[in-house]
C-alpha atoms as a PDB file:
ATOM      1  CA  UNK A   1     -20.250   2.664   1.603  1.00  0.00           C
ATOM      2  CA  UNK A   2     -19.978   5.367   3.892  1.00  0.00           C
ATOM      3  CA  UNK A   3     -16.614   3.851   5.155  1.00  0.00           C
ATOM      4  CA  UNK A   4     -15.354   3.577   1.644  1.00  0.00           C
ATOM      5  CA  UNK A   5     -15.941   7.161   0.679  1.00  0.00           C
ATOM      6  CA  UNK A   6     -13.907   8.359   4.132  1.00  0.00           C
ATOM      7  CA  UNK A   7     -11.017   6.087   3.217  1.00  0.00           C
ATOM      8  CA  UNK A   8     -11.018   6.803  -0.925  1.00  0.00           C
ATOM      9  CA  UNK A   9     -10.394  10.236   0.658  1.00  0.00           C
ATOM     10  CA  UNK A  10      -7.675   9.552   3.281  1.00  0.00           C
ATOM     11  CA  UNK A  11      -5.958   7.713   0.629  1.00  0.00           C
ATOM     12  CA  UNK A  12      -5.952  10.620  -1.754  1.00  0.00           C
ATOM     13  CA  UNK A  13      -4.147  12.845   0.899  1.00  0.00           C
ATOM     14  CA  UNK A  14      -1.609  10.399   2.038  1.00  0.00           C
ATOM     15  CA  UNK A  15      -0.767   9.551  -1.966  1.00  0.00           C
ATOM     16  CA  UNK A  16      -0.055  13.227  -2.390  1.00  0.00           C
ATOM     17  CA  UNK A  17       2.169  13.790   0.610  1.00  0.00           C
ATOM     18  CA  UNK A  18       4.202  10.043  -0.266  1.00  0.00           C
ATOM     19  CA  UNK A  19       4.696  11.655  -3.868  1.00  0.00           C
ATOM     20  CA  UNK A  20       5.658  15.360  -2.696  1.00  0.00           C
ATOM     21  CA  UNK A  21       8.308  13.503  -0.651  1.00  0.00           C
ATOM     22  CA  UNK A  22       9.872  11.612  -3.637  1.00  0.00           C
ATOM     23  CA  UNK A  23       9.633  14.424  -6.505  1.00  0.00           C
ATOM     24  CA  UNK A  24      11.904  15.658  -8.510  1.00  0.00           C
ATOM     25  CA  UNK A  25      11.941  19.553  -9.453  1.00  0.00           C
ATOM     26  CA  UNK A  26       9.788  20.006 -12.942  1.00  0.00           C
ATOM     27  CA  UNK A  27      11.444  20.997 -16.035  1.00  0.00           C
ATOM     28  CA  UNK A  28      12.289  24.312 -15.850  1.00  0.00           C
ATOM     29  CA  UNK A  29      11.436  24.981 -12.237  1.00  0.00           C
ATOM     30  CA  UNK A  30      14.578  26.765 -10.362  1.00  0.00           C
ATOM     31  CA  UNK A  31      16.640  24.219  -8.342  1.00  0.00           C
ATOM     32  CA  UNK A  32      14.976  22.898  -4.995  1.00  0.00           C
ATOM     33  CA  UNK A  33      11.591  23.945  -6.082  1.00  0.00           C
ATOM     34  CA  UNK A  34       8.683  21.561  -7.063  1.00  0.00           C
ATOM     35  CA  UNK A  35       6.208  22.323  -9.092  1.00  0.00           C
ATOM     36  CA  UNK A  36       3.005  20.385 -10.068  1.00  0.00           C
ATOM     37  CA  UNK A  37       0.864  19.742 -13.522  1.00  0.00           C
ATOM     38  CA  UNK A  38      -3.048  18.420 -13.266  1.00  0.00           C
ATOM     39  CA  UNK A  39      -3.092  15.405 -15.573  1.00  0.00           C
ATOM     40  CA  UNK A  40      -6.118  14.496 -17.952  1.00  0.00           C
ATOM     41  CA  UNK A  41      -7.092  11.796 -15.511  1.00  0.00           C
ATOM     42  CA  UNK A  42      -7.364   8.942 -15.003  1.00  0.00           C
ATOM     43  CA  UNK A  43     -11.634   9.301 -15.025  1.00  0.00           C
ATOM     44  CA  UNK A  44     -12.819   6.597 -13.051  1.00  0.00           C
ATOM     45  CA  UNK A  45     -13.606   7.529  -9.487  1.00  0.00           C
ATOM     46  CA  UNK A  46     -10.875   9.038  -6.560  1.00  0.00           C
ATOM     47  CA  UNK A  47      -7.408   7.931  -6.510  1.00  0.00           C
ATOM     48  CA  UNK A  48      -6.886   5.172  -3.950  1.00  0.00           C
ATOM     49  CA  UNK A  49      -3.108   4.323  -4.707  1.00  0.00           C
ATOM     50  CA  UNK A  50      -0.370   4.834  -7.000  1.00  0.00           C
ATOM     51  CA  UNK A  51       2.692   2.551  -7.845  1.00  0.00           C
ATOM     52  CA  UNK A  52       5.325   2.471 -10.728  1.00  0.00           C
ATOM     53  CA  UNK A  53       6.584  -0.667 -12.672  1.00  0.00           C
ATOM     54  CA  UNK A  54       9.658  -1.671 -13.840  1.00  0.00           C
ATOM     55  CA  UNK A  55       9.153  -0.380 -17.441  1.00  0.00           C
ATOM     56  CA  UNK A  56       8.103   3.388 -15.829  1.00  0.00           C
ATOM     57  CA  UNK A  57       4.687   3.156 -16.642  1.00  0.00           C
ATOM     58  CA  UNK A  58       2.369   4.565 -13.777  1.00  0.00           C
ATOM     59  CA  UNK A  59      -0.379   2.506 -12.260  1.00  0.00           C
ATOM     60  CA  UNK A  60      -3.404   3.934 -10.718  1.00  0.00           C
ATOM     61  CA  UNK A  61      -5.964   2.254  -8.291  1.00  0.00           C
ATOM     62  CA  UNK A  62      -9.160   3.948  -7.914  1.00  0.00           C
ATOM     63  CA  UNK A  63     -12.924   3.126  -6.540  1.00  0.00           C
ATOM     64  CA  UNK A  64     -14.168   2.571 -10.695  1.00  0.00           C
ATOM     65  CA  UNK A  65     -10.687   0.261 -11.764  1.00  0.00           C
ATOM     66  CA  UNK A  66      -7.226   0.097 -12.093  1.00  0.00           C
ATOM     67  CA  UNK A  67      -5.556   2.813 -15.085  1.00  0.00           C
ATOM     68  CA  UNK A  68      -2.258   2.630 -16.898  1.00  0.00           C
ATOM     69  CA  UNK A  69      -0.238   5.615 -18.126  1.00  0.00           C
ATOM     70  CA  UNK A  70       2.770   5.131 -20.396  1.00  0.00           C
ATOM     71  CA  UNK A  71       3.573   9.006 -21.113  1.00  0.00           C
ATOM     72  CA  UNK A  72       3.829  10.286 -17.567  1.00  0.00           C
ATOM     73  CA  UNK A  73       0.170  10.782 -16.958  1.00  0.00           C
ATOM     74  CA  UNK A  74      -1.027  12.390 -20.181  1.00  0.00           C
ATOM     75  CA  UNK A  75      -3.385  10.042 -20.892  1.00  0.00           C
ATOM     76  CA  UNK A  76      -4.371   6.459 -19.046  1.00  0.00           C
ATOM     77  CA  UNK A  77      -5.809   3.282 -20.009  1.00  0.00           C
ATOM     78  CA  UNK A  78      -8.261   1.581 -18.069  1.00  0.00           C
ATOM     79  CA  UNK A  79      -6.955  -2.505 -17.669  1.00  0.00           C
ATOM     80  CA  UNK A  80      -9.686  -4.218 -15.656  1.00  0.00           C
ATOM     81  CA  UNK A  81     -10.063  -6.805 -17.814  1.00  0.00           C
ATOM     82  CA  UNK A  82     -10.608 -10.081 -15.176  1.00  0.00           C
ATOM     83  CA  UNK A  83     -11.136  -7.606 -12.153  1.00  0.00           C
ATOM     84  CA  UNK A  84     -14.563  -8.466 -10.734  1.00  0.00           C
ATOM     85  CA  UNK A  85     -14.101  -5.619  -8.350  1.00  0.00           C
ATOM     86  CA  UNK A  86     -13.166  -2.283  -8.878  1.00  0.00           C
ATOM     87  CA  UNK A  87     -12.307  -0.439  -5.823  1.00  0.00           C
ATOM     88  CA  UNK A  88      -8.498  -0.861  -5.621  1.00  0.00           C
ATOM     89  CA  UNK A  89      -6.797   0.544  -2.864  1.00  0.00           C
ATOM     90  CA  UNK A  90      -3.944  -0.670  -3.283  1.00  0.00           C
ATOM     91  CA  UNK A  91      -1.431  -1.585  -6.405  1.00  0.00           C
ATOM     92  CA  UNK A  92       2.196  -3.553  -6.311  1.00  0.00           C
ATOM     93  CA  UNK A  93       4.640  -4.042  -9.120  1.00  0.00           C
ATOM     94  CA  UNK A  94       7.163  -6.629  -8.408  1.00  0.00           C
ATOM     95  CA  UNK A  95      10.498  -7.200 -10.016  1.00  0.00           C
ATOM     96  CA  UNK A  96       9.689 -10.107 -11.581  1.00  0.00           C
ATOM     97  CA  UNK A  97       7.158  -7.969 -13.563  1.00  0.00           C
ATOM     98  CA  UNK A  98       4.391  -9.291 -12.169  1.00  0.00           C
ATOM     99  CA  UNK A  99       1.559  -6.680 -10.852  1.00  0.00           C
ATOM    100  CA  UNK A 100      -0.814  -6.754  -7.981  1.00  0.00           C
ATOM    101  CA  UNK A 101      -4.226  -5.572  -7.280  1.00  0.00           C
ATOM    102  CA  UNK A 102      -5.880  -5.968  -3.730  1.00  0.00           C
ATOM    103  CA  UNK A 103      -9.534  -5.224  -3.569  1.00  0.00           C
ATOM    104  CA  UNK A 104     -12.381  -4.093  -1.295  1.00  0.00           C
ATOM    105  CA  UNK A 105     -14.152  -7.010  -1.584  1.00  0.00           C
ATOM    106  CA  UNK A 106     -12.835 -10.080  -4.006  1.00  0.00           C
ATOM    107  CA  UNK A 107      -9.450 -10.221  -2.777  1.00  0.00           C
ATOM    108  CA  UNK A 108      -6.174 -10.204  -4.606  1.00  0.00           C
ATOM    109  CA  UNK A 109      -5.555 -10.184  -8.177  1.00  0.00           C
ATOM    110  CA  UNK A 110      -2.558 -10.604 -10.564  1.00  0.00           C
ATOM    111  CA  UNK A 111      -1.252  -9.716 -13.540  1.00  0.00           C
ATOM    112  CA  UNK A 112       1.756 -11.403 -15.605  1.00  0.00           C
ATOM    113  CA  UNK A 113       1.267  -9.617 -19.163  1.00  0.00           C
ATOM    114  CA  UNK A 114       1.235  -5.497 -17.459  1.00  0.00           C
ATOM    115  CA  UNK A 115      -2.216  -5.512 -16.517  1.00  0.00           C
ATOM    116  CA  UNK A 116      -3.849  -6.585 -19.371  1.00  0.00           C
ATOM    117  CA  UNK A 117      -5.799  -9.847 -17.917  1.00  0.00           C
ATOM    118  CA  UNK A 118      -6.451 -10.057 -14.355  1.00  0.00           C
ATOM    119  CA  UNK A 119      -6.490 -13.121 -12.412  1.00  0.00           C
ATOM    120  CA  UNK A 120      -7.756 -13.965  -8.692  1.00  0.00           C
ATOM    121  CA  UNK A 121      -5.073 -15.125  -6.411  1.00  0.00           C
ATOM    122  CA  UNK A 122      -7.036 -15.837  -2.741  1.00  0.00           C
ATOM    123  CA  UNK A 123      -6.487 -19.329  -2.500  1.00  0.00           C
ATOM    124  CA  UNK A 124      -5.586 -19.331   1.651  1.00  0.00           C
ATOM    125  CA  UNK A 125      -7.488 -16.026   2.075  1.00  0.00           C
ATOM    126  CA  UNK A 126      -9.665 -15.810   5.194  1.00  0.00           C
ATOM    127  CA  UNK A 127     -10.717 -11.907   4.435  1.00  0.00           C
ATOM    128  CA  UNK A 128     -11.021 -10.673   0.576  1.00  0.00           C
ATOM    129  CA  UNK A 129     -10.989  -6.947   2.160  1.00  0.00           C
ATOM    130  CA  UNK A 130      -7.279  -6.053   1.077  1.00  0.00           C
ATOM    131  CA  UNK A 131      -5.750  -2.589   1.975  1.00  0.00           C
ATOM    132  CA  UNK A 132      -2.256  -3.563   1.511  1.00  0.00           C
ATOM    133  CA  UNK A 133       0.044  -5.320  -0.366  1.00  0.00           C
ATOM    134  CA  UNK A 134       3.741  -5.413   0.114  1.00  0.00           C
ATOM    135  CA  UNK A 135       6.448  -7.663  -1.357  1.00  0.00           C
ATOM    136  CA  UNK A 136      10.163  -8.006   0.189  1.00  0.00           C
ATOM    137  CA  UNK A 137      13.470  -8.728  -1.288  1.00  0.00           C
ATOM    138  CA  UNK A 138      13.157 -12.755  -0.881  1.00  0.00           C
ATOM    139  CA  UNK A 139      10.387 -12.004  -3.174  1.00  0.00           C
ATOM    140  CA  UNK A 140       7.443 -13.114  -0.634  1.00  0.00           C
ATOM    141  CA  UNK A 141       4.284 -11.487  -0.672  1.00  0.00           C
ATOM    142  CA  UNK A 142       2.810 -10.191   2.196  1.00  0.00           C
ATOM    143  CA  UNK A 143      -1.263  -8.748   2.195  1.00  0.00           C
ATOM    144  CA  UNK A 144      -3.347  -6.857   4.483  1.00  0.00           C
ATOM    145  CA  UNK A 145      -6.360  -7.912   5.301  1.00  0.00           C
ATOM    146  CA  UNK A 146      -9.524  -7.603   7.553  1.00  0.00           C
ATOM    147  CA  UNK A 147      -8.882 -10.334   9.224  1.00  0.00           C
ATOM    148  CA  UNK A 148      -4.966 -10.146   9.709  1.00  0.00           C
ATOM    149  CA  UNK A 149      -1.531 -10.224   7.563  1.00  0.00           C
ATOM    150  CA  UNK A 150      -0.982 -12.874   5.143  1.00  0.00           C
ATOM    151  CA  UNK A 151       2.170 -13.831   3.424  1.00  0.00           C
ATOM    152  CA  UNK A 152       2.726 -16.124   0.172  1.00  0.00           C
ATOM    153  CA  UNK A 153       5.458 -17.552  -0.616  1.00  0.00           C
ATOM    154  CA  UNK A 154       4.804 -18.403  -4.307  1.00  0.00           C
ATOM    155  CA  UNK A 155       4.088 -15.483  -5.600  1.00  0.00           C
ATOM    156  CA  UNK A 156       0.454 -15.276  -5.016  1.00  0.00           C
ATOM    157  CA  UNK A 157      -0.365 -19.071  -5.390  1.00  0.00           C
ATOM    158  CA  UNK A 158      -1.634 -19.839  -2.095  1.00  0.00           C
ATOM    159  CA  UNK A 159      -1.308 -17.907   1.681  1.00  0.00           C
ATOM    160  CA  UNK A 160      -0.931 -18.470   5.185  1.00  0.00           C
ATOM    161  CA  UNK A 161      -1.544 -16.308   8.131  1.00  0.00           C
ATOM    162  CA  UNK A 162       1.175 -14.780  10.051  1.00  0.00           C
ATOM    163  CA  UNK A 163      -1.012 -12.877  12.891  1.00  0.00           C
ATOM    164  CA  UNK A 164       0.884 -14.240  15.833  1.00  0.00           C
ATOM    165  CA  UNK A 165       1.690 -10.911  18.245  1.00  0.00           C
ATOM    166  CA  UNK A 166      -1.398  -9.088  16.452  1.00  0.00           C
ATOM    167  CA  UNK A 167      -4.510  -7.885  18.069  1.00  0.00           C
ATOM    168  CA  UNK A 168      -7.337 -10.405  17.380  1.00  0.00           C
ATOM    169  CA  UNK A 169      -9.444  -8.723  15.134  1.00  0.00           C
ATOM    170  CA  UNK A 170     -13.069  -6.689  17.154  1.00  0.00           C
ATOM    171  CA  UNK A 171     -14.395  -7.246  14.371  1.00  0.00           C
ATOM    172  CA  UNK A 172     -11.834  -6.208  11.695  1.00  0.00           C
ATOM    173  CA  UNK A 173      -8.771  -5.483  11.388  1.00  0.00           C
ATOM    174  CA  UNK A 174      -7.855  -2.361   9.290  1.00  0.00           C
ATOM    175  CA  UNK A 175      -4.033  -3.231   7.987  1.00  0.00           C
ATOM    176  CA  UNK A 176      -3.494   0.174   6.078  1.00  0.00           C
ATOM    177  CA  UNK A 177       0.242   0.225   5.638  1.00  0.00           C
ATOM    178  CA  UNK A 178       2.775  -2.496   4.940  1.00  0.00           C
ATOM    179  CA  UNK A 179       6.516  -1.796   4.476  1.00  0.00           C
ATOM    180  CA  UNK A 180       9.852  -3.193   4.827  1.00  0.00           C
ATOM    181  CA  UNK A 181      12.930  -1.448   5.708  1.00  0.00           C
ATOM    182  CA  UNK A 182      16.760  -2.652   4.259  1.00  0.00           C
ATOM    183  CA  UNK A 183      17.429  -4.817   7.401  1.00  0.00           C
ATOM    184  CA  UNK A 184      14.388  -6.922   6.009  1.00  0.00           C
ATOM    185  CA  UNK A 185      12.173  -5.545   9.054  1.00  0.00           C
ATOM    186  CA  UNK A 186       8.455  -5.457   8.352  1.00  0.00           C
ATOM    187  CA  UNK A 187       6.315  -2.739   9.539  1.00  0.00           C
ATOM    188  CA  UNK A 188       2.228  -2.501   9.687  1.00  0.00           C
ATOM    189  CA  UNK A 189       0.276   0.504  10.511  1.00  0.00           C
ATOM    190  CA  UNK A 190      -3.065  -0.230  11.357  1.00  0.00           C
ATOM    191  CA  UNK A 191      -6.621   2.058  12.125  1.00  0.00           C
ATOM    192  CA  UNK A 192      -6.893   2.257  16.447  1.00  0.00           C
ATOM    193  CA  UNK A 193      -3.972  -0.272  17.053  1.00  0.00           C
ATOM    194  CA  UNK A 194      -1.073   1.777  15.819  1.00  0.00           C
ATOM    195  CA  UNK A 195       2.136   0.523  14.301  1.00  0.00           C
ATOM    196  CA  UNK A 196       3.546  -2.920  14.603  1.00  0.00           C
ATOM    197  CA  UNK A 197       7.087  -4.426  13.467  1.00  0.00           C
ATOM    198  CA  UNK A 198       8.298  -8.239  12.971  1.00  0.00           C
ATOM    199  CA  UNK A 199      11.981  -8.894  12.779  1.00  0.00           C
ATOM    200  CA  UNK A 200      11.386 -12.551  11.280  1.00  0.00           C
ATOM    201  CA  UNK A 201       9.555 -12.056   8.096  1.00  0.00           C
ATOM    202  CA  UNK A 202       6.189 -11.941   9.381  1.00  0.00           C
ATOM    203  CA  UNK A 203       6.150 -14.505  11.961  1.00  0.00           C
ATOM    204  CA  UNK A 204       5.825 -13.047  14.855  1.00  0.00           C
ATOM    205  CA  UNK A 205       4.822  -8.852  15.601  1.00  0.00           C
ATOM    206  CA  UNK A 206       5.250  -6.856  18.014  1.00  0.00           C
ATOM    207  CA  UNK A 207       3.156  -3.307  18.671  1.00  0.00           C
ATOM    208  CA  UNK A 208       6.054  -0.232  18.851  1.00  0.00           C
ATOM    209  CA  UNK A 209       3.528   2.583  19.862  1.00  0.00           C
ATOM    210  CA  UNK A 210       6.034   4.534  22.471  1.00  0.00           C
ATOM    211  CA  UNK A 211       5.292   8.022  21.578  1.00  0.00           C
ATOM    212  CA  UNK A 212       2.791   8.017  19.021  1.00  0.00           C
ATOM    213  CA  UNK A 213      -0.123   9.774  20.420  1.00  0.00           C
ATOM    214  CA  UNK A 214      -2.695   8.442  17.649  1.00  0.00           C
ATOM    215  CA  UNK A 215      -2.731   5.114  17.102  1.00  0.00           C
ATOM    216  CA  UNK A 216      -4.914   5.399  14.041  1.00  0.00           C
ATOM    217  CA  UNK A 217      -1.862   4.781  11.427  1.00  0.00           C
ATOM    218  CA  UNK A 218      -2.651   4.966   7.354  1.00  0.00           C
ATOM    219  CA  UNK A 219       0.465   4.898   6.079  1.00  0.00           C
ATOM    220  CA  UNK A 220       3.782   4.082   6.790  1.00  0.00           C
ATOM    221  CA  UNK A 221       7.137   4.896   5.298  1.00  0.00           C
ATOM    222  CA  UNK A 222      11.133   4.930   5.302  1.00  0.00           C
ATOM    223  CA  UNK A 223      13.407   7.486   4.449  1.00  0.00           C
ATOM    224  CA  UNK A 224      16.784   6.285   2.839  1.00  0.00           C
ATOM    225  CA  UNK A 225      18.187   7.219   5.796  1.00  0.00           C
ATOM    226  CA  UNK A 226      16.151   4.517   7.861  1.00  0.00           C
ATOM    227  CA  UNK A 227      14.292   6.879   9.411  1.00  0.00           C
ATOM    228  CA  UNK A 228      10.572   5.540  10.214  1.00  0.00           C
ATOM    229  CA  UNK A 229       7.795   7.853   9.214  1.00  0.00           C
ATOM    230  CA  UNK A 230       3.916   7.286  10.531  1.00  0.00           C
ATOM    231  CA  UNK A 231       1.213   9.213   8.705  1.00  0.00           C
ATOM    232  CA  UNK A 232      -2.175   9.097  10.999  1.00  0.00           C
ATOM    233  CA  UNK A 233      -5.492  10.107  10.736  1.00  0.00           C
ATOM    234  CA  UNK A 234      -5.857  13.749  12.471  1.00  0.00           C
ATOM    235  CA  UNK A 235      -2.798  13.603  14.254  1.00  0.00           C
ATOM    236  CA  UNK A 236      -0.017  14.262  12.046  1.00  0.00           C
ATOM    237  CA  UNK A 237       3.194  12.709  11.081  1.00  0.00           C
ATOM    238  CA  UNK A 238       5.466  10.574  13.038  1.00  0.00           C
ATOM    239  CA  UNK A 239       9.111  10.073  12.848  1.00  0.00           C
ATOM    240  CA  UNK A 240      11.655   7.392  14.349  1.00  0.00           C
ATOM    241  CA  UNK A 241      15.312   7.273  14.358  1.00  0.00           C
ATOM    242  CA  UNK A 242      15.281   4.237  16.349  1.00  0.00           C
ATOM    243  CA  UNK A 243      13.613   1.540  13.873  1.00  0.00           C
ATOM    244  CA  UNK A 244       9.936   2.480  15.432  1.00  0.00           C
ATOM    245  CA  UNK A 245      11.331   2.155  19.868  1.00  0.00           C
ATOM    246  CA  UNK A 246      10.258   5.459  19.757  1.00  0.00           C
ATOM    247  CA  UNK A 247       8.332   8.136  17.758  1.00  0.00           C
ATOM    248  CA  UNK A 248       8.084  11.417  18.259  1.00  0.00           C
END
C-alpha cells in the first residue's frame, strides 16, 4: 500500500506536466498563455492517468475506478461496471474504439461499448500488475508488467512475452512508460533500469541510458519533432535528439 500511495502521487505530477505540454490557450486567455480551470472531479481517489477517445470524451484512471467525462470535465461518470479492481494506472483508447484498462492487481481489461462493461483480457499474462499499456499503428498491443513487456496481437485475446534484451526481473520489474515514435520504434522507461528501445516491434530491447543520470524513468514521451523526452523520479527531465543514443 505504501508503494501505491508514492506512485498514485508520481503519476499525478507527471499527468500534469504531459497535459501542460499539449494545451491549448483557454478561451479568452491572450495568445501563448495557458490558463487552467479545477473541474468538479472526478471523486474517486487520485488521478493515476488520463487518455482521450476517439469521440473526445475524457477518460480518467484513478485508485477508486475508471470516470468518463463527455463535456470537457464538468461532470464524470464512474464506468466500472466488470472491473474487479479499481486502481487504474493506466487507460488506452484505440482506434478501433476499443478501450483499455490495466490494473494493480487483476490485469488488463477491455471495453468494446465506451466503457460501459468491462471485460478481463490476461489470457498469456504472467504478472496482473500493469503500469502500462501502449498500442502501435499495426494495431498490436503492447503491456507493462511486473514481470516484463507483453505484446498481443489480437487485440487483447491472448499475449506473449517479448523480454528478450530486458533485465530479468529482482524481483519486479516496474515498466512505467511505453511509447512508440513514427519510425514504429518502441520505447520503455522503467524504475532503477532506465530507458530501453526495440527497433523490431518488441522483440528484442536494448537499454539507451548514455547520459541520463537517473535511471529511475516514469514516463516517457515524443515531441512531433522526434525529439525523446524522459521524465524521472527526482532528477528531472531528459531530452534526445538522437532517438534515445544520447540524453542530456
Amino acid at each position: 500500500m505504501k508503494h501505491t500511495t508514492r506512485l498514485s502521487k508520481i503519476f499525478v505530477v507527471v499527468i500534469a506536466i504531459l497535459l501542460l505540454a499539449a494545451s491549448l490557450p483557454a478561451k479568452g486567455a491572450p495568445e501563448g498563455e495557458i490558463r487552467w480551470e479545477q473541474t468538479s472531479g472526478p471523486v474517486g481517489g487520485s488521478i493515476m492517468t488520463l487518455t482521450v477517445n476517439g469521440a473526445g470524451d475524457l477518460l480518467a484512471g484513478t485508485l477508486g475506478g475508471v470516470f468518463r467525462s463527455s463535456d470537457g470535465g464538468d461532470s464524470w461518470t464512474a464506468i466500472n461496471t466488470g472491473l474487479t479492481e479499481l486502481r487504474v494506472p493506466t487507460l488506452l483508447a484505440t482506434d478501433r474504439g476499443d478501450l483499455f484498462a490495466g490494473t494493480l492487481g487483476d490485469g488488463v481489461f477491455r471495453s468494446r461499448n465506451n466503457g460501459r462493461t468491462w471485460q478481463a483480457v490476461n489470457t498469456g499474462l504472467t504478472d496482473l500488475v500493469v503500469r502500462s499499456l501502449l498500442v502501435n499503428s499495426a494495431g498490436d498491443l503492447f503491456a507493462g508488467t511486473d514481470d516484463g513487456i507483453f505484446r498481443s496481437r489480437n487485440n487483447g485475446r491472448t499475449w506473449k512475452p517479448v523480454n528478450t534484451g530486458l533485465p530479468a526481473p529482482s524481483p519486479v520489474l516496474f515498466i512505467f512508460a511505453l511509447i512508440a515514435n513514427e519510425a514504429g520504434d518502441l520505447f520503455a522507461g522503467m524504475d532503477f533500469n532506465g530507458a530501453f528501445r526495440s527497433t523490431d516491434n518488441g522483440d528484442t530491447w536494448t537499454p539507451i541510458n548514455t547520459g541520463l543520470t537517473n535511471l529511475r524513468v516514469f514516463a516517457l514521451t515524443v515531441s512531433p519533432a522526434g525529439e525523446l523526452f524522459a521524465g524521472t523520479f527526482g532528477g528531472g527531465v531528459f531530452r534526445s535528439s538522437d532517438n534515445g543514443d544520447t540524453w542530456t
